[in-house]
Structure formats: C-alpha cells, structure tokens
Protein backbone atom coordinates (compact mmCIF):
# COMPACT_ATOMS: atom_id res chain seq x y z
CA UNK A 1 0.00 0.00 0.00
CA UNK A 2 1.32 3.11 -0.93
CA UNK A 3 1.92 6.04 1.69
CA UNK A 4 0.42 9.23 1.91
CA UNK A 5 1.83 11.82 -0.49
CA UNK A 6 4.11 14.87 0.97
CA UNK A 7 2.07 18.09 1.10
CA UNK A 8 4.35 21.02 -0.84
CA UNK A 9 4.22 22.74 2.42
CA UNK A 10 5.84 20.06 3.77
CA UNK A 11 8.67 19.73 0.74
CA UNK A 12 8.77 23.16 1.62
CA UNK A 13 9.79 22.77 5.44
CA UNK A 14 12.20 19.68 4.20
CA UNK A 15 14.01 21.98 2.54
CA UNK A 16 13.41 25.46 3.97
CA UNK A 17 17.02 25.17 5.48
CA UNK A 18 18.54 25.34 1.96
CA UNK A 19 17.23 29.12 0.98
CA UNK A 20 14.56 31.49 0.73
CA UNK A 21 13.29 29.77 -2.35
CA UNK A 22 9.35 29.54 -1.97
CA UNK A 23 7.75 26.19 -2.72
CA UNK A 24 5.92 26.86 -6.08
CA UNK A 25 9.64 27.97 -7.13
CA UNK A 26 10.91 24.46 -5.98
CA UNK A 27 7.85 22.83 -8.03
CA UNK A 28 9.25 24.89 -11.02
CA UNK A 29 12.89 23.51 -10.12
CA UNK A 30 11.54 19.75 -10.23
CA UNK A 31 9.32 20.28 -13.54
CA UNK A 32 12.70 22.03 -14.59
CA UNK A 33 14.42 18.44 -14.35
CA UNK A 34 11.43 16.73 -15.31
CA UNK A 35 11.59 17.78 -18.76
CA UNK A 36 15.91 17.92 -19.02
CA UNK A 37 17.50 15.16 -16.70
CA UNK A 38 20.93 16.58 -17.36
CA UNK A 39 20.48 20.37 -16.27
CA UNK A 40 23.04 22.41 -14.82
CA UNK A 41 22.87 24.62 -12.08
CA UNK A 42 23.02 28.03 -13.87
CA UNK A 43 20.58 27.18 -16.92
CA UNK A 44 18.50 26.17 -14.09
CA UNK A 45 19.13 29.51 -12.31
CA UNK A 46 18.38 31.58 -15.79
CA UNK A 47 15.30 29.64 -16.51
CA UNK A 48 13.92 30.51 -13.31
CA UNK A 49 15.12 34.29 -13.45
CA UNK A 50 13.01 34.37 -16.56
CA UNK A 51 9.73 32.64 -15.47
CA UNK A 52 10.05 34.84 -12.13
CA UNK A 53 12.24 37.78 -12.16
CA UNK A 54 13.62 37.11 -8.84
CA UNK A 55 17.54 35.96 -9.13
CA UNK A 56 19.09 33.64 -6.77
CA UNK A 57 23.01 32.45 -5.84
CA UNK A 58 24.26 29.27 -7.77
CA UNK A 59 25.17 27.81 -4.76
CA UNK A 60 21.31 28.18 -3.75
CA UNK A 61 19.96 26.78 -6.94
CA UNK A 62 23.04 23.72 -6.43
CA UNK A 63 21.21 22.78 -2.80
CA UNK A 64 18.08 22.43 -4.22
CA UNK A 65 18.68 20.17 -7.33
CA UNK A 66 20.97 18.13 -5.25
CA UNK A 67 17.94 17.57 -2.95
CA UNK A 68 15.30 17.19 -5.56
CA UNK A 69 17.59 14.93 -7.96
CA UNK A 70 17.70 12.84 -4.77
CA UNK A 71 14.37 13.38 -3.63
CA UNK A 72 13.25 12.13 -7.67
CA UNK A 73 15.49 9.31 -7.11
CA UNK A 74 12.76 6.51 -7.61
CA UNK A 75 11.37 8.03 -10.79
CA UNK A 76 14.72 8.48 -12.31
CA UNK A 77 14.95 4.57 -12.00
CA UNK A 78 11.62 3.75 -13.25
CA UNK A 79 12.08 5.24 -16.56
CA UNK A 80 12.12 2.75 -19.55
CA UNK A 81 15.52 3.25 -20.46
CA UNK A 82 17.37 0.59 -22.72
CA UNK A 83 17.77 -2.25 -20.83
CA UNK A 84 21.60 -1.88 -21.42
CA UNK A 85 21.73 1.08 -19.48
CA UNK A 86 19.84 -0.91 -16.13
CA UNK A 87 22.56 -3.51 -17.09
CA UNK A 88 25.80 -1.10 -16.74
CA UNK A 89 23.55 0.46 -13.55
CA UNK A 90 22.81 -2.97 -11.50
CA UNK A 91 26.28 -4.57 -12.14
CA UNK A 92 27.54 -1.34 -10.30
CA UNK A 93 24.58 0.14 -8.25
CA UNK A 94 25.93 -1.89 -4.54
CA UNK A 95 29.68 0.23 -5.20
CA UNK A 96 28.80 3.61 -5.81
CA UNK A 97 25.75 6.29 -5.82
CA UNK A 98 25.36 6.50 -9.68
CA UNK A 99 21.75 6.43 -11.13
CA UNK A 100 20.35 6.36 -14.29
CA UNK A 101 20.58 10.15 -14.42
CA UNK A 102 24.29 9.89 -13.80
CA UNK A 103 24.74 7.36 -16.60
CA UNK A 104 23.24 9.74 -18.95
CA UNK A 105 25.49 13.10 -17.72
CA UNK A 106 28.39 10.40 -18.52
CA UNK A 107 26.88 9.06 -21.91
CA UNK A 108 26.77 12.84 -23.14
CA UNK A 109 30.43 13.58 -22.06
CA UNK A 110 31.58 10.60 -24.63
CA UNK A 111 28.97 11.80 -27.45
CA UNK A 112 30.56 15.29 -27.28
CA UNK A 113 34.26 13.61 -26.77
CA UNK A 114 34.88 9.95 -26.88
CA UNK A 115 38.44 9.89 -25.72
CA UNK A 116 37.42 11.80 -22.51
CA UNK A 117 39.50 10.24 -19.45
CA UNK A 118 37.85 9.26 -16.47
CA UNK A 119 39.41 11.93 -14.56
CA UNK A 120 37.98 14.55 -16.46
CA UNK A 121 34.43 13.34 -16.48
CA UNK A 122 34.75 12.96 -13.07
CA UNK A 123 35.67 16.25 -12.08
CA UNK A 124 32.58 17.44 -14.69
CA UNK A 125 30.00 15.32 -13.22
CA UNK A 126 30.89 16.43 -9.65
CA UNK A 127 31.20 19.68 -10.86
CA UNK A 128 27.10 19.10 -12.21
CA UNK A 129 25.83 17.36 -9.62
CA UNK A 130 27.58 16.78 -6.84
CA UNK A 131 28.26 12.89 -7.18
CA UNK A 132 31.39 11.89 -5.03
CA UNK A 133 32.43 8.43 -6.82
CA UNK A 134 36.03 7.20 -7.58
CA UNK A 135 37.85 7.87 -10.94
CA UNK A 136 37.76 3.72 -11.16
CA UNK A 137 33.94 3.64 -10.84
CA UNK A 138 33.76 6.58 -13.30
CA UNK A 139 36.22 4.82 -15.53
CA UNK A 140 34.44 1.43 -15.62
CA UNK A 141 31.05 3.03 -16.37
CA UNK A 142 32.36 5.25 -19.54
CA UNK A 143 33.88 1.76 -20.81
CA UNK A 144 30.43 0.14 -20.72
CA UNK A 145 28.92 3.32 -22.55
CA UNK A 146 31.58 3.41 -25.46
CA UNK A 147 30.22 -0.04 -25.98
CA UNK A 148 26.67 1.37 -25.34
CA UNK A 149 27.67 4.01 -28.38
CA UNK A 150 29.16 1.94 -30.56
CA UNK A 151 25.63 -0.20 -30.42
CA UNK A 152 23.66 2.63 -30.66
CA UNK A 153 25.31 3.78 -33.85
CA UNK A 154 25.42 0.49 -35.65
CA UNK A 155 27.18 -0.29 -38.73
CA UNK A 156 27.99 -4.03 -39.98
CA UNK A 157 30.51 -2.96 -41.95
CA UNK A 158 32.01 -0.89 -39.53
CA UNK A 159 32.23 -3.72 -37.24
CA UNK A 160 33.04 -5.91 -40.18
CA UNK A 161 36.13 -3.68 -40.78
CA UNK A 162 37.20 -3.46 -37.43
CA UNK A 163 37.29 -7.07 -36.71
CA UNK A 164 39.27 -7.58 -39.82
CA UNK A 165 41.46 -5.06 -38.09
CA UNK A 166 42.11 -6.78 -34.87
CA UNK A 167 42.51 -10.15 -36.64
CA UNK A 168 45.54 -9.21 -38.53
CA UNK A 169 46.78 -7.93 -35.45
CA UNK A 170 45.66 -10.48 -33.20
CA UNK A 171 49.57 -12.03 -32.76
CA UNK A 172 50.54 -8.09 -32.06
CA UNK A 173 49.06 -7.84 -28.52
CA UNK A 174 46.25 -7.94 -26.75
CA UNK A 175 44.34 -4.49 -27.37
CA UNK A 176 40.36 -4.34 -27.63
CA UNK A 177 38.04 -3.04 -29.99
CA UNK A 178 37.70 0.50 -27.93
CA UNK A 179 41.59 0.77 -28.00
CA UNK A 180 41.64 0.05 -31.94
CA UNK A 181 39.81 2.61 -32.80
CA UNK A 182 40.91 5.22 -30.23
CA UNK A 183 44.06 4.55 -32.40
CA UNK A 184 42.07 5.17 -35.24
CA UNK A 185 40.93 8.16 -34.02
CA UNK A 186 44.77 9.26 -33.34
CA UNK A 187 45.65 8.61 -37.49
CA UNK A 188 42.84 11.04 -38.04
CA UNK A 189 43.94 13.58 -35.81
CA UNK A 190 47.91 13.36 -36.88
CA UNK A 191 48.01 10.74 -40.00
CA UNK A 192 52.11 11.09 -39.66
CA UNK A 193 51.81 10.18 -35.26
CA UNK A 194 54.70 8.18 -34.36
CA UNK A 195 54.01 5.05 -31.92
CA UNK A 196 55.68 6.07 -29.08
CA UNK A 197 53.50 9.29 -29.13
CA UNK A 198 50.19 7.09 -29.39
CA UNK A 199 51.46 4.71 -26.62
CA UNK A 200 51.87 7.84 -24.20
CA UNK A 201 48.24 9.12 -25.72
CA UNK A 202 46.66 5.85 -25.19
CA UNK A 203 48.43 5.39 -22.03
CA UNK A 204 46.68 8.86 -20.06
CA UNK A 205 43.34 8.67 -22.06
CA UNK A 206 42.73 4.88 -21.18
CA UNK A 207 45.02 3.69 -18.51
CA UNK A 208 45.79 0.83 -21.07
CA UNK A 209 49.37 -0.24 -20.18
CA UNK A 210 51.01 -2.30 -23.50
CA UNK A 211 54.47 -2.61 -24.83
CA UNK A 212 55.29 0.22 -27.43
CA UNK A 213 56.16 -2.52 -30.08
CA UNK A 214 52.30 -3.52 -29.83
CA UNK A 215 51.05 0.01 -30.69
CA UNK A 216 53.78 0.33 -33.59
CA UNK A 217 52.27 -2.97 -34.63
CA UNK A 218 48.86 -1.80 -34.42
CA UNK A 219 49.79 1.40 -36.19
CA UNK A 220 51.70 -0.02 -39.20
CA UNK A 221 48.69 -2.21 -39.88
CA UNK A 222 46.13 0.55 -39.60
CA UNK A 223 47.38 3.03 -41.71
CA UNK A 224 47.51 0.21 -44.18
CA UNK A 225 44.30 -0.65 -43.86
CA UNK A 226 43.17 3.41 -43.73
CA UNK A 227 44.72 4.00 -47.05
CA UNK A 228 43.42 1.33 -48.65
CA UNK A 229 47.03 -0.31 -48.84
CA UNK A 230 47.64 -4.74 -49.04
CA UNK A 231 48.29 -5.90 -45.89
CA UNK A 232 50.08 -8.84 -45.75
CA UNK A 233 50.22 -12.63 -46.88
CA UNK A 234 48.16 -13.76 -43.91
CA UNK A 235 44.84 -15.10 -44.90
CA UNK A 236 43.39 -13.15 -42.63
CA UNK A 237 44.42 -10.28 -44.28
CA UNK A 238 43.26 -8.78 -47.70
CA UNK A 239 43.46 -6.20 -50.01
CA UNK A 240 40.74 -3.13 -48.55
CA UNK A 241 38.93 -0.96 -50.62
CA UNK A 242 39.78 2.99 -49.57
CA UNK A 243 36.75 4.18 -46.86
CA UNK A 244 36.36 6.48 -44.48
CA UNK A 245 36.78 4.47 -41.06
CA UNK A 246 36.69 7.18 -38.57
CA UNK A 247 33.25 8.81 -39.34
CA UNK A 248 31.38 5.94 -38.30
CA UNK A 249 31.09 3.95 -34.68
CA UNK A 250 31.40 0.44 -33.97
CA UNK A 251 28.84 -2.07 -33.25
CA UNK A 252 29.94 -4.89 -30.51
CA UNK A 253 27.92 -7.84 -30.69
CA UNK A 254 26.97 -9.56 -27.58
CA UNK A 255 26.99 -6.45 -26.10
CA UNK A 256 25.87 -8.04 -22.31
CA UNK A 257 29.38 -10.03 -21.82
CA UNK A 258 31.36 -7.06 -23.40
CA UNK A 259 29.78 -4.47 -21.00
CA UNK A 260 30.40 -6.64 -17.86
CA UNK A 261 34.24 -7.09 -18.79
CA UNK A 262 35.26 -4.34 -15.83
CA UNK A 263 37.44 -2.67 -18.48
C-alpha cells in the first residue's frame, strides 16, 4: 500500500534550510528536471530568473537540485531506459551512488568527446551534480557506454572492418576493440603520429598499459588498412577498398558479456 503523499508545504519545510526559495519555485525547479535530466545549475538559475524575475546564488539553486535529484530518485529509476543502461547500472549500483541520471550526464560527455579520461568526467560530473564516486567507478562506467555508443550507432561494416582489423593484429598484442579505434581516431587527428607518441596518448586517455612494439604494430597495420594499402600474406588479411573508417562507430555484438568485462 502506498503512503500518503508529501504536502508542498511540507517539501517546503524539508528543505526550507537550503534558501529562501518559496515552494511553487521548488515545483518549477523539479518540472525544470522533469523535462531535461541533465540540467546544470546556472541554466536552471536563468530559466527561473526568466519565469520569475527574482535571481538567486548558484550555490542556492546547487542545494536544491541536489535535494530534488535525490528526492526524484525513484522516478529516475523507473524510466524505460534501454535495458543496457539498467545492465551497466545494476552490475555497479551496490559500489557507488550512480543512477540512471548519472549514466546519462556520462553518456553525453563521450557523445561530445569519446576519448574523454575518467578523470575529467569525473571532475565534470561532480562539478554538475555533486556525485562523489572514484575515478575507477567513473572509468568502468564510460567503458560500458563506449560499448553502449558503438551499439547505438550500428554499422555491420564498420564492425566488419574493425574485426578484420584486430585479426591481422591479433599475434601483435592484446588491445580491444575500444583501443583500436581510439588509435584510429589518433591517425585522423595526426596521420604522420609516431608510436611512441600514441602509446603515451593511449596510455593517459585509457590507462591501457602495453608494450610500445604492440602500438607500432597496431599502427603499421592501420594506416595500411586506412589508405586502402595490401596488408600482408596472412589469410586473414586482404586487399581493402579505400573508406572512411573514422566517421562511423562500432557495433559490438553480444553487447551483455562485453559491458560486464570491468574494463
């Protein structure tokens, strides 16, 4: 049986202690985050200068989404979200505070800048909404959503071509699908990028720690394959048509065992 609902005067006396916001300016706050899940303190703060006139501190407006982002807890995690995303959130929920809301701030950071480190999201998130969670927990969730992206954005030959990638390279090392084409990525940027300056670049945005001979390897054989160049001999290896391999995303199939790896 459900309980009785919380009177707004009472929301009002919860959080009373937290400024001399009145409580139909609170209900605006919460149909504020209704509508945008991932808004920041000082659109909030402009949006409700506008509708009211009246302007209040940052710091003000940062107590009260903190409380109603926790307060809205519940419906956050009721929303029908792809089931991928309750996935990445239930294999981590019992080490850290992150909800669905969270996952989404995160999932926005890597569609504006997939080779964002951990660190740095970190710092942003906190920064947004006052989570407090490790740059490990933080790093093992933005793993998950790369692979989340990559699924969202589809492509079988994408995927076709990246697989061919990591089988002629599969006697190189022991890199991953994300950390071929962060490489990729790297050739785009600076087609003439020497390995040891991709190893230290893969090195601080991943973590990843490999042998510079394995990201020479990897190199040699992707600017091959970029340009459209013959491989090698191996029969897992052919000739490649020229195509442009950065401006699409990677599907992972199997997506479930991938997303669990703790990578």
């Amino acid at each position: 049986m459900k309980g009785t609902p919380i009177s707004i005067s009472e929301k009002c006396r919860k959080y009373e202690h937290l400024g001399n916001i009145k409580c139909h300016h609170m209900e605006m706050l919460k149909r504020y985050l209704k509508k945008d899940k991932l808004l920041t303190y000082n659109k909030a703060r402009y949006q409700l200068y506008n509708e009211t006139g009246l302007e209040f501190s940052v710091e003000c407006i940062k107590e009260y989404i903190l409380a109603l982002r926790e307060e809205m807890g519940l419906e956050y995690d009721s929303f029908k979200l792809p089931s991928v995303y309750t996935t990445v959130r239930n294999e981590y929920r019992r080490r850290s505070k992150i909800k669905l809301y969270h996952i989404e701030i995160l999932k926005k950071y890597l569609e504006e800048d997939m080779l964002i480190t951990a660190g740095k999201a970190n710092d942003q998130i906190r920064k947004e909404t006052g989570l407090e969670a490790s740059n490990g927990t933080v790093k093992r969730y933005l793993s998950a959503l790369r692979k989340i992206i990559y699924l969202e954005n589809r492509n079988h030959n994408s995927y076709h071509n990246l697989l061919q990638d990591r089988d002629c390279c599969k006697n190189m090392g022991k890199l991953k699908l994300d950390h071929i084409d962060i490489l990729k990525n790297y050739l785009k940027e600076d087609s003439s990028i020497t390995a040891k300056q991709a190893w230290i670049k893969l090195n601080q945005d991943t973590g990843l720690e490999v042998g510079i001979n394995t990201v020479k390897n990897y190199l040699m054989v992707m600017r091959k394959i970029t340009f459209g160049m013959y491989i090698s001999n191996s029969s897992n290896c052919t000739e490649v048509e020229p195509r442009s391999v950065f401006s699409k995303l990677v599907i992972i199939k199997d997506a479930n065992s991938l997303i669990l790896d703790g990578n």
